[in-house]
Protein backbone atom coordinates (compact mmCIF):
# COMPACT_ATOMS: atom_id res chain seq x y z
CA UNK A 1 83.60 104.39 128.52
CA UNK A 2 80.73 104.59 125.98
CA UNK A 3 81.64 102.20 122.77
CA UNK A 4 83.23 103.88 120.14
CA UNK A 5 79.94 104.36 117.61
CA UNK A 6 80.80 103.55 114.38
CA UNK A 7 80.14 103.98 110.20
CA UNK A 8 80.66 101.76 107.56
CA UNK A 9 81.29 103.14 104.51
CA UNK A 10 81.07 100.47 101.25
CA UNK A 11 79.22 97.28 102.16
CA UNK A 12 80.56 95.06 99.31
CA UNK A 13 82.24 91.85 100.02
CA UNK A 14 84.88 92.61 101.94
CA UNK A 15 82.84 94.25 104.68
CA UNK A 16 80.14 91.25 104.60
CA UNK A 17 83.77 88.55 104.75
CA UNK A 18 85.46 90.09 107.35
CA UNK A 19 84.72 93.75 109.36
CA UNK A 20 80.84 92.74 109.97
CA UNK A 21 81.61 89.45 111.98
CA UNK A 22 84.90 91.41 113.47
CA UNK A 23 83.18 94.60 115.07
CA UNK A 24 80.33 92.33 116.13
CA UNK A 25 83.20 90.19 118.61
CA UNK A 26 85.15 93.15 119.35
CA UNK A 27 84.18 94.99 122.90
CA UNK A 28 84.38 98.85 122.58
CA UNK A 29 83.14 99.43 119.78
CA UNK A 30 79.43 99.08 117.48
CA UNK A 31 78.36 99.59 114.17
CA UNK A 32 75.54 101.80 113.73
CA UNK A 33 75.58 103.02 110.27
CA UNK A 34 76.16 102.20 106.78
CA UNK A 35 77.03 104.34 103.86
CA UNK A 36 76.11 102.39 100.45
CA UNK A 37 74.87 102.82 97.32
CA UNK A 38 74.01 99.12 96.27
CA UNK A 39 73.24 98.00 99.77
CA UNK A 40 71.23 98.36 102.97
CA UNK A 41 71.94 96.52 106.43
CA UNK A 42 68.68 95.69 109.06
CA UNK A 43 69.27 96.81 112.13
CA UNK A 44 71.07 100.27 111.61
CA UNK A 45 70.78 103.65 110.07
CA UNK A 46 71.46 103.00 106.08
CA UNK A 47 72.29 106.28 103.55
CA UNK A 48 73.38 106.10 100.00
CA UNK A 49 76.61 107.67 100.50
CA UNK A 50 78.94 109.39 103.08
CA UNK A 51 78.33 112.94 102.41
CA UNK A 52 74.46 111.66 103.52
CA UNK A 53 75.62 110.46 106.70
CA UNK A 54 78.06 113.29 107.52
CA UNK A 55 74.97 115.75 106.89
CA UNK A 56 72.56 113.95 108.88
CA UNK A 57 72.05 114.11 112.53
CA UNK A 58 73.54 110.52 112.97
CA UNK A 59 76.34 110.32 115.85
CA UNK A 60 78.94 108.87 114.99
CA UNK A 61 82.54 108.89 116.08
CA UNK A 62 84.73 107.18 113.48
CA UNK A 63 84.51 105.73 109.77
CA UNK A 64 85.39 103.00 108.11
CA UNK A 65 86.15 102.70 104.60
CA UNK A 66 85.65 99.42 103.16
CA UNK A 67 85.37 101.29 99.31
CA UNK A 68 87.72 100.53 96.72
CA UNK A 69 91.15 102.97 96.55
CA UNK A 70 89.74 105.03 94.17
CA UNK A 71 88.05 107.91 95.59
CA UNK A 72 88.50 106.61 98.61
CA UNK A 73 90.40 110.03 99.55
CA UNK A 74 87.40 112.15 99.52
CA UNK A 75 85.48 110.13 101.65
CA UNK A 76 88.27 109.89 104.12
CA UNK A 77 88.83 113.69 103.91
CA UNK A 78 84.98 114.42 104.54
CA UNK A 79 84.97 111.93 107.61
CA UNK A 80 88.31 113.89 108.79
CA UNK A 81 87.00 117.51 108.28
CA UNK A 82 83.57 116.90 110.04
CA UNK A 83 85.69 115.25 113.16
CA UNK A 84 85.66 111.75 112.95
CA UNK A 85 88.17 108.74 113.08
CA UNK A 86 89.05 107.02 110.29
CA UNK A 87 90.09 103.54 109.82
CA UNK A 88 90.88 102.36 106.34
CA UNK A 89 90.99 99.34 104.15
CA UNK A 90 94.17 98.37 102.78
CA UNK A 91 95.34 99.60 100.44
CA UNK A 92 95.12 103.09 101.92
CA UNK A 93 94.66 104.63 99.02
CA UNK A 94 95.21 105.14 95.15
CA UNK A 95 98.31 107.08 95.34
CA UNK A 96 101.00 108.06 98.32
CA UNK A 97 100.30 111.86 97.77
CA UNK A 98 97.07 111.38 99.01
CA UNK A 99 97.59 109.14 102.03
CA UNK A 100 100.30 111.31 102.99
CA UNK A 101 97.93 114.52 103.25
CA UNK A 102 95.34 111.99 104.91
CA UNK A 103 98.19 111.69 107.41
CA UNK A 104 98.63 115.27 107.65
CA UNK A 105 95.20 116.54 108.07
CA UNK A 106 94.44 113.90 111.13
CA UNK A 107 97.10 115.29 113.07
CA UNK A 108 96.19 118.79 112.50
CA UNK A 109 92.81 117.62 113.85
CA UNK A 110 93.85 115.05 116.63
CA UNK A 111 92.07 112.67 115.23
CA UNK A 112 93.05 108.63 114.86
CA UNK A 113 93.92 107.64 111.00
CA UNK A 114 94.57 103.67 111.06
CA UNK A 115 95.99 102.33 107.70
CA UNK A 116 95.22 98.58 108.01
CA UNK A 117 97.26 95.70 107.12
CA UNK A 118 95.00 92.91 108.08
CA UNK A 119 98.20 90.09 107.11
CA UNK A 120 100.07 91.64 109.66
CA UNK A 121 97.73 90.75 111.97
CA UNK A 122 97.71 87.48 111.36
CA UNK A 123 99.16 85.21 114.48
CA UNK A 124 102.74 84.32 113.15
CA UNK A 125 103.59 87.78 111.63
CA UNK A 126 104.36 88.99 115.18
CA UNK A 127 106.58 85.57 117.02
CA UNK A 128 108.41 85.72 113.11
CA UNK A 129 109.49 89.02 113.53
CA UNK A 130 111.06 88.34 117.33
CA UNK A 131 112.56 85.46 115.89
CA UNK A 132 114.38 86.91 112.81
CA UNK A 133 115.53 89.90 114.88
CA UNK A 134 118.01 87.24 116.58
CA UNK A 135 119.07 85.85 113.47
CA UNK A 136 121.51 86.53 110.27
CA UNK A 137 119.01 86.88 107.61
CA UNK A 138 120.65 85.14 104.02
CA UNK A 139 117.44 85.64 101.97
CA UNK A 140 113.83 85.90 101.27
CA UNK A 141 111.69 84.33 99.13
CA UNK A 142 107.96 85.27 98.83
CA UNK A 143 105.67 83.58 96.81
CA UNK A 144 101.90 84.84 96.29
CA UNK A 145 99.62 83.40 93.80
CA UNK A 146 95.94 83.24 93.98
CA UNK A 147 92.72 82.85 92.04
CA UNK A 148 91.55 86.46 90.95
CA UNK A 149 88.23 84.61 90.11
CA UNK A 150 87.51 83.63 92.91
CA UNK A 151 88.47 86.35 95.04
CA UNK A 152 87.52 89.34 93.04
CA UNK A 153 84.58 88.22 91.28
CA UNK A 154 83.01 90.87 89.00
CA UNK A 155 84.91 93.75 90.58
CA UNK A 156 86.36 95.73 87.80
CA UNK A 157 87.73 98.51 89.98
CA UNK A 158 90.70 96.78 90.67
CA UNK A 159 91.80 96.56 86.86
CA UNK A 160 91.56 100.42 86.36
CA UNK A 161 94.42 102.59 87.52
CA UNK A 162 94.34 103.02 90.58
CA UNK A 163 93.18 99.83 91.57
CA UNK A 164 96.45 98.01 91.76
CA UNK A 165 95.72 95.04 90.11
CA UNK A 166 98.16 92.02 91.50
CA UNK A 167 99.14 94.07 93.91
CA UNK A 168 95.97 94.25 95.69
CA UNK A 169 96.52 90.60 97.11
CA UNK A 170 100.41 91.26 96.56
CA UNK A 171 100.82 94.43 98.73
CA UNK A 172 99.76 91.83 102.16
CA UNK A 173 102.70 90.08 101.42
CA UNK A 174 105.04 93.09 101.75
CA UNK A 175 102.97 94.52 104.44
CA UNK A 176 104.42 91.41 106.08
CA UNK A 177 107.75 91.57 105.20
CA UNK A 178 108.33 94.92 106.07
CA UNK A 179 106.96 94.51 109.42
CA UNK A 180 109.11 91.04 109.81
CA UNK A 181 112.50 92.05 108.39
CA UNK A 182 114.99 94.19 110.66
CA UNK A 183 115.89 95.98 108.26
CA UNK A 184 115.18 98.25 105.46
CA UNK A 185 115.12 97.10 101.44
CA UNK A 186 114.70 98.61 98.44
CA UNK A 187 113.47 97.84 94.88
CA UNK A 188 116.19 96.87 92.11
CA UNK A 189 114.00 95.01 89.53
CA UNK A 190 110.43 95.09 88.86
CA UNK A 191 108.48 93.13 85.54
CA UNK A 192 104.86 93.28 85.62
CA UNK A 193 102.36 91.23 83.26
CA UNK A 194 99.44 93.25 81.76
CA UNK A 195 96.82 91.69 79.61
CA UNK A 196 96.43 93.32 76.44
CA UNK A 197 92.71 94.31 77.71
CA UNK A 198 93.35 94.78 81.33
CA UNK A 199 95.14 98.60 82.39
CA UNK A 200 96.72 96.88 85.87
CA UNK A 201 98.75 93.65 85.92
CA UNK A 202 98.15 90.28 86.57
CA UNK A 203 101.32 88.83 87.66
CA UNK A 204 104.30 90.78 89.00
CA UNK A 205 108.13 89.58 89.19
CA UNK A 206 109.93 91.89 92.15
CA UNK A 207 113.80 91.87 93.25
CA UNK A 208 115.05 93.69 96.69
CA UNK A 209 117.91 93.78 98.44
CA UNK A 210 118.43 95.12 101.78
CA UNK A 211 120.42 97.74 103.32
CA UNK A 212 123.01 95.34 103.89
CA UNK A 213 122.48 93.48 100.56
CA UNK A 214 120.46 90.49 101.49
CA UNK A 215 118.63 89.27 98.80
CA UNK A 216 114.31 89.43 98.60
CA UNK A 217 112.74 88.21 96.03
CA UNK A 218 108.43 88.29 95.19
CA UNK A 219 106.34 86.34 92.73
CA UNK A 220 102.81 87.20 92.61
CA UNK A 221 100.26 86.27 90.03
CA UNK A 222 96.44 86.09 89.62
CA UNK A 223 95.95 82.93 87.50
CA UNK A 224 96.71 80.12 90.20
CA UNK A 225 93.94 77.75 90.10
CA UNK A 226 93.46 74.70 92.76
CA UNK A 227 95.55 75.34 95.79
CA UNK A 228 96.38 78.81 96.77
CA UNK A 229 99.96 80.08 97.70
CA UNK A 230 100.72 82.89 100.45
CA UNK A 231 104.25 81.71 101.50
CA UNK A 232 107.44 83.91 102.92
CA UNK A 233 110.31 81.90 102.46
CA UNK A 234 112.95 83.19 104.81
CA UNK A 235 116.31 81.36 105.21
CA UNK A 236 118.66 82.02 108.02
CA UNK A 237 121.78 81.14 109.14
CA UNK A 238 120.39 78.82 111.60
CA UNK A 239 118.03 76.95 109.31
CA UNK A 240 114.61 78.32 107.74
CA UNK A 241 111.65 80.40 109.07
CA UNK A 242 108.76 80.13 106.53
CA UNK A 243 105.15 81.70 107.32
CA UNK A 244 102.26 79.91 105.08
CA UNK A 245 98.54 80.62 104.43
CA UNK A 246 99.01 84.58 104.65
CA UNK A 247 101.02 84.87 107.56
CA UNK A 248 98.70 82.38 110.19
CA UNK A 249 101.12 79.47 110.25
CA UNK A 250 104.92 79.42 111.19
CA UNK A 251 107.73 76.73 110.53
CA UNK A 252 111.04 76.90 111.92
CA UNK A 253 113.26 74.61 110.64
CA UNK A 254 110.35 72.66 109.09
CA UNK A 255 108.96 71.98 112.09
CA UNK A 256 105.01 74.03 112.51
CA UNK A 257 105.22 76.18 115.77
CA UNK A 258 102.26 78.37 114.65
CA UNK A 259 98.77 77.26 113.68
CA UNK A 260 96.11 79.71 113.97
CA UNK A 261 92.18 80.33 112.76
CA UNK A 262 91.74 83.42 111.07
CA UNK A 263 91.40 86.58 113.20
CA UNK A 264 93.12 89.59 111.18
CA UNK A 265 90.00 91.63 111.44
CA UNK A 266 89.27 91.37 115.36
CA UNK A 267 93.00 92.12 115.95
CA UNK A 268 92.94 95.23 113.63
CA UNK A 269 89.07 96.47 115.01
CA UNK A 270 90.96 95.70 118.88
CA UNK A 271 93.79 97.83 117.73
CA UNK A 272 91.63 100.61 116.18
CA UNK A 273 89.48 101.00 119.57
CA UNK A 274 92.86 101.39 121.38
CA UNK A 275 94.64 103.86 119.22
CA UNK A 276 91.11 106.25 119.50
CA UNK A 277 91.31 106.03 123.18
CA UNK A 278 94.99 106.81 123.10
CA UNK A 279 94.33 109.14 120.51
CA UNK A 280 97.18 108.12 118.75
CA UNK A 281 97.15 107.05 114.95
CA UNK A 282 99.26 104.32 113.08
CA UNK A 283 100.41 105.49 109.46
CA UNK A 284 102.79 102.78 107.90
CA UNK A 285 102.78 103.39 104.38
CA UNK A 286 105.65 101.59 103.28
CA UNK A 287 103.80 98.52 101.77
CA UNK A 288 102.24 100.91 99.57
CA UNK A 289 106.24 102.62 98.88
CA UNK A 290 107.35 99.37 97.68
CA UNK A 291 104.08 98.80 95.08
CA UNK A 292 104.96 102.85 93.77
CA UNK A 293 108.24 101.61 93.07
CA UNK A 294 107.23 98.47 91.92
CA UNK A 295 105.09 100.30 88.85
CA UNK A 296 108.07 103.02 88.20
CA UNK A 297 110.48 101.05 87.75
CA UNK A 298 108.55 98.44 86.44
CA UNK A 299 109.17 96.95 82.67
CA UNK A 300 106.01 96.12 81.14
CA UNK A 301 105.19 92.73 79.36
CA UNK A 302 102.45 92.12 77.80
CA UNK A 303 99.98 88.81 77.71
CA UNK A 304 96.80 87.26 76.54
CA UNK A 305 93.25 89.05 76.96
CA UNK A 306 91.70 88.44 80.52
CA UNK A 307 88.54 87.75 80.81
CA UNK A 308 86.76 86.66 84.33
């Protein structure tokens, strides 16, 4: 079959880090457009935004959205009414009403919706989850703390509502550990640190406990400097299964079983090619669930001005 032809819509950094290099090595698919308003690409058809594109006599067959959350529903609704799939950045979007109608609308259209995790793709999210599922689970223990500076330079979107603030690097760790753990959990405590100049938090203190009362616990904050931390702590009654570095390296019982390069994007491009040929769609919004919660029940502390 003819390779899927496809749209990129938002070529900031995350689409120059990661989905240029991953449609490039993935077979079935090409990029032949670009939808930006700061940015052009050589070697395919460039328009300032994705109502351009959807007007023009481009072919295309699917979209993806590499845009910030915000407003990222339009643009996913456009690319949905005038036919084509859609494959979005996590997260999904600014609010679970709207990725929930997203949901809705492809399936009245038969057309693929893919809401990406790209930490569950990573190589020992997958051999964690086959191991757990054979063991008595007596907690979890995820710690997340990264550099905002150096990750998010200059990108103010993610401090305005909407834009999730810790919980844009925080919401891959529970897109793992809902995909890992064999069983539901639900939020019981939530504290979230806001700078007094900032309208989304910095640092975020989380308490679950499972259906059958395990205990899961989540520390994520944006002012680790040096080293960063992506760790899932989980202990079992046969000794511990931790997953470091975002989900590409696995210890059992201290001992490494899983070391693996970096190829989250190519897995979720491969998976996106199969689910259009399928015509199928994968939806898992919980990650996002668990953030909702996480800002309802949340109780607000306030810290120092941040400035980046």
């Amino acid at each position: 079959m003819a390779p899927i032809r496809l749209a990129i819509v938002g070529l900031g950094k995350i689409a120059r880090d990661q989905h240029l290099g991953a449609i490039e090595a993935t077979n079935g698919i090409e990029l032949v457009a670009v939808a930006s308003r700061h940015a052009k690409l050589d070697g395919v058809a460039c328009f300032h935004e994705i109502g351009d594109l959807l007007d023009s006599d481009m072919e295309i067959d699917a979209v993806s959205l590499c845009t910030p959350p915000q407003g990222r529903f339009s643009q996913a609704k456009a690319a949905l009414d005038a036919g084509k799939h859609v494959m979005l950045e996590k997260p999904p979007g600014a609010t679970l009403s709207e990725v929930y109608a997203l949901d809705a609308l492809a399936r009245r259209k038969g057309l693929t919706l893919f809401s990406t995790w790209h930490s569950r793709a990573a190589a020992a999210v997958e051999p964690a989850r086959a191991l757990l599922a054979k063991r008595k689970i007596r907690s979890v223990a995820v710690e997340w703390k990264e550099d905002v500076r150096h990750w998010h330079p200059g990108q103010a979107w993610i401090w305005e509502p909407g834009g999730l603030g810790v919980f844009d690097p925080g919401i891959n760790a529970l897109s793992i550990v809902t995909r890992i753990m064999p069983e539901e959990f639900h939020l019981t405590r939530s504290e979230l640190t806001f700078p007094v100049n900032r309208a989304a938090p910095i640092a975020a203190s989380l308490v679950f406990e499972t259906d059958s009362g395990v205990p899961v616990s989540a520390e994520f904050d944006w002012r680790q400097t040096g080293p960063q931390t992506w760790d899932i702590r989980v202990e079992t009654d046969e000794g511990s299964v931790v997953l470091t570095h975002g989900g590409s390296r696995l210890f059992v019982n201290g001992e490494s079983v899983i070391v693996e390069e970096d190829k989250e994007y190519r897995n979720l491009y491969r998976d996106f090619v199969a689910l259009v040929m399928k015509g199928a769609s994968d939806t898992d919004f919980s990650p996002l669930v668990h953030v909702a919660d996480a800002f309802m029940l949340g109780r607000r502390i306030q810290t120092a001005a941040f400035e980046d």
